[in-house]
C-alpha atoms as a PDB file:
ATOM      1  CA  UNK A   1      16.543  63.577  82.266  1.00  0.00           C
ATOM      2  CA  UNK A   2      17.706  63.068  78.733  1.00  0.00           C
ATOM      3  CA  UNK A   3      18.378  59.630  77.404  1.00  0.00           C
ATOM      4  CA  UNK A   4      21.205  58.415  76.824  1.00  0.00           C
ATOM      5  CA  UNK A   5      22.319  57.505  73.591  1.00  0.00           C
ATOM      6  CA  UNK A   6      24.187  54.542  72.355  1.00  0.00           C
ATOM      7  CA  UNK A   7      24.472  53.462  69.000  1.00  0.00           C
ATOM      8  CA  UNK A   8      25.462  49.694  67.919  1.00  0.00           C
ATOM      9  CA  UNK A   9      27.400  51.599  64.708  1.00  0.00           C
ATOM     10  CA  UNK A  10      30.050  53.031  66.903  1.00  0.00           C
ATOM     11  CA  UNK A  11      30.069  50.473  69.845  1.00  0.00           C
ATOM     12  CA  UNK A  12      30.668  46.735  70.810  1.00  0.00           C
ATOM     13  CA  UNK A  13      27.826  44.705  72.365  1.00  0.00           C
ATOM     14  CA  UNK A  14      29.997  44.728  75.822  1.00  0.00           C
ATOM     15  CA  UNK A  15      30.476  48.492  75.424  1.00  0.00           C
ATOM     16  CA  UNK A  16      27.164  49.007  75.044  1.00  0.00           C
ATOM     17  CA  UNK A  17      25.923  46.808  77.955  1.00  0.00           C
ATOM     18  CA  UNK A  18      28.617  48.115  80.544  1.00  0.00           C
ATOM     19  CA  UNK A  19      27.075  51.694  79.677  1.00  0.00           C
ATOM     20  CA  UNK A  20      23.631  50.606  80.583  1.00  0.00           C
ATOM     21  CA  UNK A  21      25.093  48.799  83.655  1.00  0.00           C
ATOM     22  CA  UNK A  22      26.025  52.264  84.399  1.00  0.00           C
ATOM     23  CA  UNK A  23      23.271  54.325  84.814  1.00  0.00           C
ATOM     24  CA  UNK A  24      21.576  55.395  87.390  1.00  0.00           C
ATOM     25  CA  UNK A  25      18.016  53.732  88.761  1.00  0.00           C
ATOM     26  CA  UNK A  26      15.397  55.909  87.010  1.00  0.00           C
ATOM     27  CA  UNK A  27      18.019  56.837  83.601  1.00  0.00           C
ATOM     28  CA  UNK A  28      16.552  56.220  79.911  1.00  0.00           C
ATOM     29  CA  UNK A  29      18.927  55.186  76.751  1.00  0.00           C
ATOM     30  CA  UNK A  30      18.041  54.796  73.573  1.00  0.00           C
ATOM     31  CA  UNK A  31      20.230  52.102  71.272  1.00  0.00           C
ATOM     32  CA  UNK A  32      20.297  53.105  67.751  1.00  0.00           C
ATOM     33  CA  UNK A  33      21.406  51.169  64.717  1.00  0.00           C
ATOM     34  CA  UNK A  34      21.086  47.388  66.126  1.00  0.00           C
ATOM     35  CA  UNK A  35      20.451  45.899  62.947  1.00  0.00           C
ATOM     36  CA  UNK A  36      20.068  42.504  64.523  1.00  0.00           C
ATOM     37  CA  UNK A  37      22.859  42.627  67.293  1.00  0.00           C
ATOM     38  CA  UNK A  38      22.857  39.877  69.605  1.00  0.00           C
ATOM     39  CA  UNK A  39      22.826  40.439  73.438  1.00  0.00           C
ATOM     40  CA  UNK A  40      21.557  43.710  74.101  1.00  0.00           C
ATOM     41  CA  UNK A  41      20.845  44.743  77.458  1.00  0.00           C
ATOM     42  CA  UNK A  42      21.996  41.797  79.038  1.00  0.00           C
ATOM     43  CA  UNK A  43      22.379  40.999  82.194  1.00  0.00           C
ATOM     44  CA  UNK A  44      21.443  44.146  84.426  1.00  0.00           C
ATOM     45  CA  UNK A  45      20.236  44.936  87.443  1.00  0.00           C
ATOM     46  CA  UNK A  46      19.692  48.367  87.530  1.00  0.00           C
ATOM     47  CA  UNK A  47      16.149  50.145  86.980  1.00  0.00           C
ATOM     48  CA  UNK A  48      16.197  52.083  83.762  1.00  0.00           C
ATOM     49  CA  UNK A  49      14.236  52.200  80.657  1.00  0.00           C
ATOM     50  CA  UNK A  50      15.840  50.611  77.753  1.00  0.00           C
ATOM     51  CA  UNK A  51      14.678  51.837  74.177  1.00  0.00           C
ATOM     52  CA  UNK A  52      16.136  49.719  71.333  1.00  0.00           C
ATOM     53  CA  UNK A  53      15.589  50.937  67.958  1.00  0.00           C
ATOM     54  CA  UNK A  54      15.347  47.954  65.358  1.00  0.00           C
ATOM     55  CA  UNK A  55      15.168  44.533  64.920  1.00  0.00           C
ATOM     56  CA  UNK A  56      17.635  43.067  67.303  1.00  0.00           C
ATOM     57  CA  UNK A  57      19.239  39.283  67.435  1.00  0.00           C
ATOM     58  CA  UNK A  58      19.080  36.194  70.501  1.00  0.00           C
ATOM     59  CA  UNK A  59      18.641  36.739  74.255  1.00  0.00           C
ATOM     60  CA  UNK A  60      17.916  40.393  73.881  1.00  0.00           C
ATOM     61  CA  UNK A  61      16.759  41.418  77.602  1.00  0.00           C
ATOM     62  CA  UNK A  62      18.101  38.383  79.007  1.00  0.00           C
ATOM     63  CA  UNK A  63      19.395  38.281  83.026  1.00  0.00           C
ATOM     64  CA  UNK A  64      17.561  41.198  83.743  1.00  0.00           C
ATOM     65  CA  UNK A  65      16.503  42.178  87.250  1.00  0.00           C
ATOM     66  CA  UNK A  66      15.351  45.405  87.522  1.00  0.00           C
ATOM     67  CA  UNK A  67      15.250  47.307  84.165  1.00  0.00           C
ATOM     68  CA  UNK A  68      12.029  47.658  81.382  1.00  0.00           C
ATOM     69  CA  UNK A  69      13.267  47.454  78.132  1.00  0.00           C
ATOM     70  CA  UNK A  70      11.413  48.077  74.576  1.00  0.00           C
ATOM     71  CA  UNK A  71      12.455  46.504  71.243  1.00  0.00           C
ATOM     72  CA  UNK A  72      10.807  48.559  68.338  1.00  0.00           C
ATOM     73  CA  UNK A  73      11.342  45.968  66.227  1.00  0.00           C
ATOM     74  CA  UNK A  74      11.522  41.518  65.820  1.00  0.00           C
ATOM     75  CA  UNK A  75      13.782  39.970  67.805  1.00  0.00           C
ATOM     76  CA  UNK A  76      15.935  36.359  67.560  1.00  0.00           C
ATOM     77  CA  UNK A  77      15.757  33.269  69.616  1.00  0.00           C
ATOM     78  CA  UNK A  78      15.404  33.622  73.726  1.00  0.00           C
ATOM     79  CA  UNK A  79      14.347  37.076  74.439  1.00  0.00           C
ATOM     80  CA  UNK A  80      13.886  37.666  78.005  1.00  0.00           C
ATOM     81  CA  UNK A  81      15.584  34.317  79.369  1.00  0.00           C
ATOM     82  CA  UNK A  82      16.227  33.671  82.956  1.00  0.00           C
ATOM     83  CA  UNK A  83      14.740  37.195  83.223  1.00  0.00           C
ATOM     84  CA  UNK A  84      14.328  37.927  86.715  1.00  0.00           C
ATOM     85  CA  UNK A  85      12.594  41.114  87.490  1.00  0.00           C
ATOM     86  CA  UNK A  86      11.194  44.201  85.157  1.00  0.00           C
ATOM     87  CA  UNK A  87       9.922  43.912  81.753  1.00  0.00           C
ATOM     88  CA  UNK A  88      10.947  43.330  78.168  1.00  0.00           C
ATOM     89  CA  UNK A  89       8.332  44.581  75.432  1.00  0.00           C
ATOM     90  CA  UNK A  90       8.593  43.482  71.845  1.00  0.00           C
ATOM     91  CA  UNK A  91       7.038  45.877  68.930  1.00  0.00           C
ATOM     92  CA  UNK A  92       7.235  42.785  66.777  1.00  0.00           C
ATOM     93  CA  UNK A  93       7.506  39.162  66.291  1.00  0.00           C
ATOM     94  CA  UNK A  94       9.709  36.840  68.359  1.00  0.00           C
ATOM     95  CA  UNK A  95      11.424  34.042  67.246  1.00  0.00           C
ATOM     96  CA  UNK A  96      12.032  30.454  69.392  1.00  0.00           C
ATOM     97  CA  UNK A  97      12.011  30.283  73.244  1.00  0.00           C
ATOM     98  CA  UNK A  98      10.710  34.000  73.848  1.00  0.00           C
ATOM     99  CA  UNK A  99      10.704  33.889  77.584  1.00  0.00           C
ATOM    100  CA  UNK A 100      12.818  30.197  78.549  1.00  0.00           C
ATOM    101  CA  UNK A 101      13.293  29.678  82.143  1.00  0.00           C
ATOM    102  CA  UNK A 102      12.242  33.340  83.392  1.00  0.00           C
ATOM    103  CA  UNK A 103      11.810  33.119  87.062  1.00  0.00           C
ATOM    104  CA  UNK A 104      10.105  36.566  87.364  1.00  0.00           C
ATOM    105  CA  UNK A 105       9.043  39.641  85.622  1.00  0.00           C
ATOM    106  CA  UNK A 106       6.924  40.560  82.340  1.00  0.00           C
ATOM    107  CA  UNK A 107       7.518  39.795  78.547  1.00  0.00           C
ATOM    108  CA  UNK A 108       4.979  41.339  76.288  1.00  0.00           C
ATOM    109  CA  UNK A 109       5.369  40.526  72.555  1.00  0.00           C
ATOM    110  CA  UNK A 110       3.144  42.602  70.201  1.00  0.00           C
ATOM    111  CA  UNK A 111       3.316  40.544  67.249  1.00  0.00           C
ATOM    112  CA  UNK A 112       3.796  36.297  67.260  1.00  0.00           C
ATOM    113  CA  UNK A 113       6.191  34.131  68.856  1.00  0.00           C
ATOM    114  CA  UNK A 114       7.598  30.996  67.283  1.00  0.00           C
ATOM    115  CA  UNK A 115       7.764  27.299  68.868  1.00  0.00           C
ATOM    116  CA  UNK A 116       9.147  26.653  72.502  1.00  0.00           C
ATOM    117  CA  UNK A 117       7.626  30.362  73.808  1.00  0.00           C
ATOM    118  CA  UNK A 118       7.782  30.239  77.999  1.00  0.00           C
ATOM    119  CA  UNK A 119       9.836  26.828  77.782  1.00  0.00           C
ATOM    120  CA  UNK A 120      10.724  25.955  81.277  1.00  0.00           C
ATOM    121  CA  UNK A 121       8.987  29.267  82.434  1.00  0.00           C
ATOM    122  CA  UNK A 122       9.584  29.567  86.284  1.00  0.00           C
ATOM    123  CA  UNK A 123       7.777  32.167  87.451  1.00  0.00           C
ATOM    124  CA  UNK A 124       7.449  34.802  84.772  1.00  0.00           C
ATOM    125  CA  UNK A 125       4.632  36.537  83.135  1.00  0.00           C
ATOM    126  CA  UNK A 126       4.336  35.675  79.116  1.00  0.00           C
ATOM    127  CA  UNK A 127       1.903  37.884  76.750  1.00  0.00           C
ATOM    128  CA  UNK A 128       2.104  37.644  73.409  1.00  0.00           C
ATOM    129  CA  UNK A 129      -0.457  39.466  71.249  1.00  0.00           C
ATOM    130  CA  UNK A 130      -0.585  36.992  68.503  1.00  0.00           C
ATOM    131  CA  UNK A 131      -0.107  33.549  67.619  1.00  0.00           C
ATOM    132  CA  UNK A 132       2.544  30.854  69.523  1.00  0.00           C
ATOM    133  CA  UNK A 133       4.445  28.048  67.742  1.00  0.00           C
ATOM    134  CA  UNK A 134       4.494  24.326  68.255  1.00  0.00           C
ATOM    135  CA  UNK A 135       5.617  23.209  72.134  1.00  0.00           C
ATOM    136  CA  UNK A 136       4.761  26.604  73.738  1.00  0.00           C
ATOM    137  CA  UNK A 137       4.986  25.781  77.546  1.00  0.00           C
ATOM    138  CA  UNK A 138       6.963  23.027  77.537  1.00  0.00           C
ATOM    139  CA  UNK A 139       7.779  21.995  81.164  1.00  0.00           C
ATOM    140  CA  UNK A 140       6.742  25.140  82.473  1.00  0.00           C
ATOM    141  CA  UNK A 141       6.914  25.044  86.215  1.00  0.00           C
ATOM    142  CA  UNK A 142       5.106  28.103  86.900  1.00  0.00           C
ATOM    143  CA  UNK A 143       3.970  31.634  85.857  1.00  0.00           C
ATOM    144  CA  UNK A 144       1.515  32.470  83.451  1.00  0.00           C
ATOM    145  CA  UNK A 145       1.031  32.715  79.956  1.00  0.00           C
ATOM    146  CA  UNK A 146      -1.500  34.554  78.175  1.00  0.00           C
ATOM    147  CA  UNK A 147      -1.608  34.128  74.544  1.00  0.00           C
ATOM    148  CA  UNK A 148      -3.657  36.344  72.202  1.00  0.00           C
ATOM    149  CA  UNK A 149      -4.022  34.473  68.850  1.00  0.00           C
ATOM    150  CA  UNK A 150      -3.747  30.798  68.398  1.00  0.00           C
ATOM    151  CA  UNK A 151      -1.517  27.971  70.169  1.00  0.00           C
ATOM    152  CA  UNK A 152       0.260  25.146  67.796  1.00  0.00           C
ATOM    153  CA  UNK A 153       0.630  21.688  68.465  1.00  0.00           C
ATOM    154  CA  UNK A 154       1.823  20.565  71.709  1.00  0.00           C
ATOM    155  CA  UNK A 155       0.944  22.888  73.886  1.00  0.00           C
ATOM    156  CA  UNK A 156       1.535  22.729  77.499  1.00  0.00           C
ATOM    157  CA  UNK A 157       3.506  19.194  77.354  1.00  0.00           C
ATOM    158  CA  UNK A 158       4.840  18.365  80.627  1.00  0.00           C
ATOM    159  CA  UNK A 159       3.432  20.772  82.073  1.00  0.00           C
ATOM    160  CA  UNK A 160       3.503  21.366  86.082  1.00  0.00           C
ATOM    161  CA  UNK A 161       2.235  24.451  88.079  1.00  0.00           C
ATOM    162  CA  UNK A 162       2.491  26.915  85.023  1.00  0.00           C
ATOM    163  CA  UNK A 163      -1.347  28.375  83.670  1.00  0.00           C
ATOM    164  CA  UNK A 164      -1.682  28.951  80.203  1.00  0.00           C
ATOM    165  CA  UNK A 165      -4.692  31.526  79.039  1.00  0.00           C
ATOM    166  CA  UNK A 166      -5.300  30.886  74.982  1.00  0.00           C
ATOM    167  CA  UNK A 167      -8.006  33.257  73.245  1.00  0.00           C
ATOM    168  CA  UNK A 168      -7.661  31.220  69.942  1.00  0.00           C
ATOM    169  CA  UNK A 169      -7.672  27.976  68.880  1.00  0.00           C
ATOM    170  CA  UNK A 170      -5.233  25.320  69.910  1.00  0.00           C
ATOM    171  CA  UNK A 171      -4.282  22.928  67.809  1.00  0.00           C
ATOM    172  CA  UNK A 172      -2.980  20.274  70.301  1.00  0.00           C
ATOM    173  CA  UNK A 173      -2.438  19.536  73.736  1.00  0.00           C
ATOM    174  CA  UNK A 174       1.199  18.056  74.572  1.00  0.00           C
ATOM    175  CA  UNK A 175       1.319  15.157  77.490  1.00  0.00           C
ATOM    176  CA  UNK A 176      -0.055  15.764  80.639  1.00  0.00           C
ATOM    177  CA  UNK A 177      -1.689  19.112  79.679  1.00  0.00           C
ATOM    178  CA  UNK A 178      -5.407  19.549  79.945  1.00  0.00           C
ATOM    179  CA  UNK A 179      -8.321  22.105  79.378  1.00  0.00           C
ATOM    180  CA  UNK A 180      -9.680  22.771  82.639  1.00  0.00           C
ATOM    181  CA  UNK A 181     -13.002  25.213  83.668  1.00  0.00           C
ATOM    182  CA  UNK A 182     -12.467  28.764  83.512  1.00  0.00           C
ATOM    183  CA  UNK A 183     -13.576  30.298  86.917  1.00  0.00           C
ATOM    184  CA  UNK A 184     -14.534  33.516  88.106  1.00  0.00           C
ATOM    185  CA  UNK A 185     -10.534  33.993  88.996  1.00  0.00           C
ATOM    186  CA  UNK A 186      -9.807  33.384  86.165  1.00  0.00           C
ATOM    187  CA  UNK A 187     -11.831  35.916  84.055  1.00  0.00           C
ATOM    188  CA  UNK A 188     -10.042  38.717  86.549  1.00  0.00           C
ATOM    189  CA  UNK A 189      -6.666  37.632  86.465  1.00  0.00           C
ATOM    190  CA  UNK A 190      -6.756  37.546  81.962  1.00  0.00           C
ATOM    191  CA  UNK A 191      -8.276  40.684  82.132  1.00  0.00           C
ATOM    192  CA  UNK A 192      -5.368  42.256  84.072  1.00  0.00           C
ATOM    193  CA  UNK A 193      -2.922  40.423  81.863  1.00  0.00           C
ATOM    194  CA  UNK A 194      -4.910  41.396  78.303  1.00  0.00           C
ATOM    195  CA  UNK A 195      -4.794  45.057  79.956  1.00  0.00           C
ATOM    196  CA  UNK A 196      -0.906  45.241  81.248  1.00  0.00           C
ATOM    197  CA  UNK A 197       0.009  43.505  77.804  1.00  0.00           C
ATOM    198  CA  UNK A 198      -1.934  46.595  75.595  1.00  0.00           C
ATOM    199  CA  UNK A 199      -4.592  43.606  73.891  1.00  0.00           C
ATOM    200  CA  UNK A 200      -7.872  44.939  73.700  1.00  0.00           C
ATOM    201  CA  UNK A 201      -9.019  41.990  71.366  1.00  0.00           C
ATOM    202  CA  UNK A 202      -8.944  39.516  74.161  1.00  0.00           C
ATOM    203  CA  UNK A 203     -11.984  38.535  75.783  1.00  0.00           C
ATOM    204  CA  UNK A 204     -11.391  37.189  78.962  1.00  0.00           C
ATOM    205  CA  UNK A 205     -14.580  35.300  79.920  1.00  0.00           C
ATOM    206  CA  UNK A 206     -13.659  33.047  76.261  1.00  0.00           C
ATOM    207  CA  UNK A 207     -10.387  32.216  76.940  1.00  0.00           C
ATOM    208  CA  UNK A 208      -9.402  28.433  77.546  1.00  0.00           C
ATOM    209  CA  UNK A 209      -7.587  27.728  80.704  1.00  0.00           C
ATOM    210  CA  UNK A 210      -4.576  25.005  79.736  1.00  0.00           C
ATOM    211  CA  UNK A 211      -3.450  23.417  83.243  1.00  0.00           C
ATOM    212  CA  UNK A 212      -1.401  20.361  84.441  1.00  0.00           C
ATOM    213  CA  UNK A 213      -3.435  16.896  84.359  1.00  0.00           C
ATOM    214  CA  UNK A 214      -0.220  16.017  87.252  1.00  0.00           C
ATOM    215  CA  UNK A 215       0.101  12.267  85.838  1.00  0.00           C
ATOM    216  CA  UNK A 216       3.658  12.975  85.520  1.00  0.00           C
ATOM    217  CA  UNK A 217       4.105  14.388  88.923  1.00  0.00           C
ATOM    218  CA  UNK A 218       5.743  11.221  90.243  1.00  0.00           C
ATOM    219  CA  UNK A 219       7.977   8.373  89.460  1.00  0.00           C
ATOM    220  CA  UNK A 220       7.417   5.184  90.505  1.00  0.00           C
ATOM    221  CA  UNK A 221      10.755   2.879  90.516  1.00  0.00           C
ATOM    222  CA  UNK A 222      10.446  -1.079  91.057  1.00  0.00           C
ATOM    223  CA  UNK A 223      11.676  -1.824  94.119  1.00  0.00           C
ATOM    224  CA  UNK A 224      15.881  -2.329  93.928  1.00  0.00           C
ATOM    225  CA  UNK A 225      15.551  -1.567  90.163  1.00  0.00           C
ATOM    226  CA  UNK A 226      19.199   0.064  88.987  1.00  0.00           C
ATOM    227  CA  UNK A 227      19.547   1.989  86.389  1.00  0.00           C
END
């Protein structure tokens, strides 16, 4: 079958995304001419292959439950939120919050992400090739992250039931977030990740395993305390 082709020169963002909403399970398009467009590919549940050809803005991939879509390019703030199901691959660097609140599914980002990458992750899968930014993981509640290159400052803080894989250095652990032993488990499951995300420089028995220390867990209120 022959993709589709849309081009962000001739269409509106809407235009575009009601043509992908479209297609058929199984149906390629390719978008041409982004140049930085915001909200590509937004919100579908279909299963196609997505193909966007340039750099392209915030929240690219976002809502998705079904389809696998590639960015040859950077993308903006928020790729791949609240995705769902299926995949979003970036050729390049991400900017802030790559990944926030995804309940399901696989982001792969070839090049580095900025700060706040997997914030409130729910249940996703988060690969990026290179480097993370300051407060990667924050308050993820679970999923996975596997990071290639090195992790900034803050990593993990408030973290619950989330694992975070880091083959470089980190330069600091946010609250509750500890290093804990890497097991046999743990060698398997980072060598499936390293080898769905493409990254053949990660070793998977050096890794560091970043976990919950659960000492924020729970609350304890004085007895008749208001607030």
């Amino acid at each position: 079958m022959e993709p589709v082709i849309l081009s962000c020169a001739e269409l509106s963002t809407r235009e575009i995304n009601d043509a992908l909403a479209a297609l058929p399970d199984g149906a390629r398009a390719r978008v041409l001419e982004p140049r930085g467009r915001h909200n590509l590919a937004v919100g579908l549940g279909n299963r196609i292959a997505v193909d966007i050809e340039g750099n392209a803005g915030y929240f690219i991939g976002g809502l998705g439950q079904g389809p696998d879509v590639v960015v040859s390019g950077f993308v903006g703030w928020s790729v791949g939120e609240n995705l769902m199901a299926g995949s979003v691959r970036v050729k390049g660097n991400a900017s802030e919050c790559a990944g926030a609140s995804s309940h399901g599914g696989t982001i792969v980002i070839e090049g580095d992400a900025s700060s706040r990458a997997g914030i409130s992750l729910k249940g996703g899968t988060i690969l990026v090739a290179g480097n993370v930014g300051h407060m990667s993981g924050f308050m993820a509640q679970a999923g996975v992250m596997l990071i290639g290159g090195d992790a900034g400052d803050a990593l993990g803080d408030s973290l619950y039931e989330a694992v975070i894989y880091v083959a470089g250095k980190i330069a600091s652990l946010g609250s509750d977030a500890r290093v804990e032993e890497l097991t046999e488990a743990d060698v398997r499951a980072v060598k499936a990740l390293a080898e769905k995300g493409g990254f053949d420089h990660v070793q998977p028995e050096n890794v560091t395993r970043v976990a919950s220390a659960r000492g924020l867990y729970n609350f304890d209120a004085l007895k008749d305390q208001k607030y």
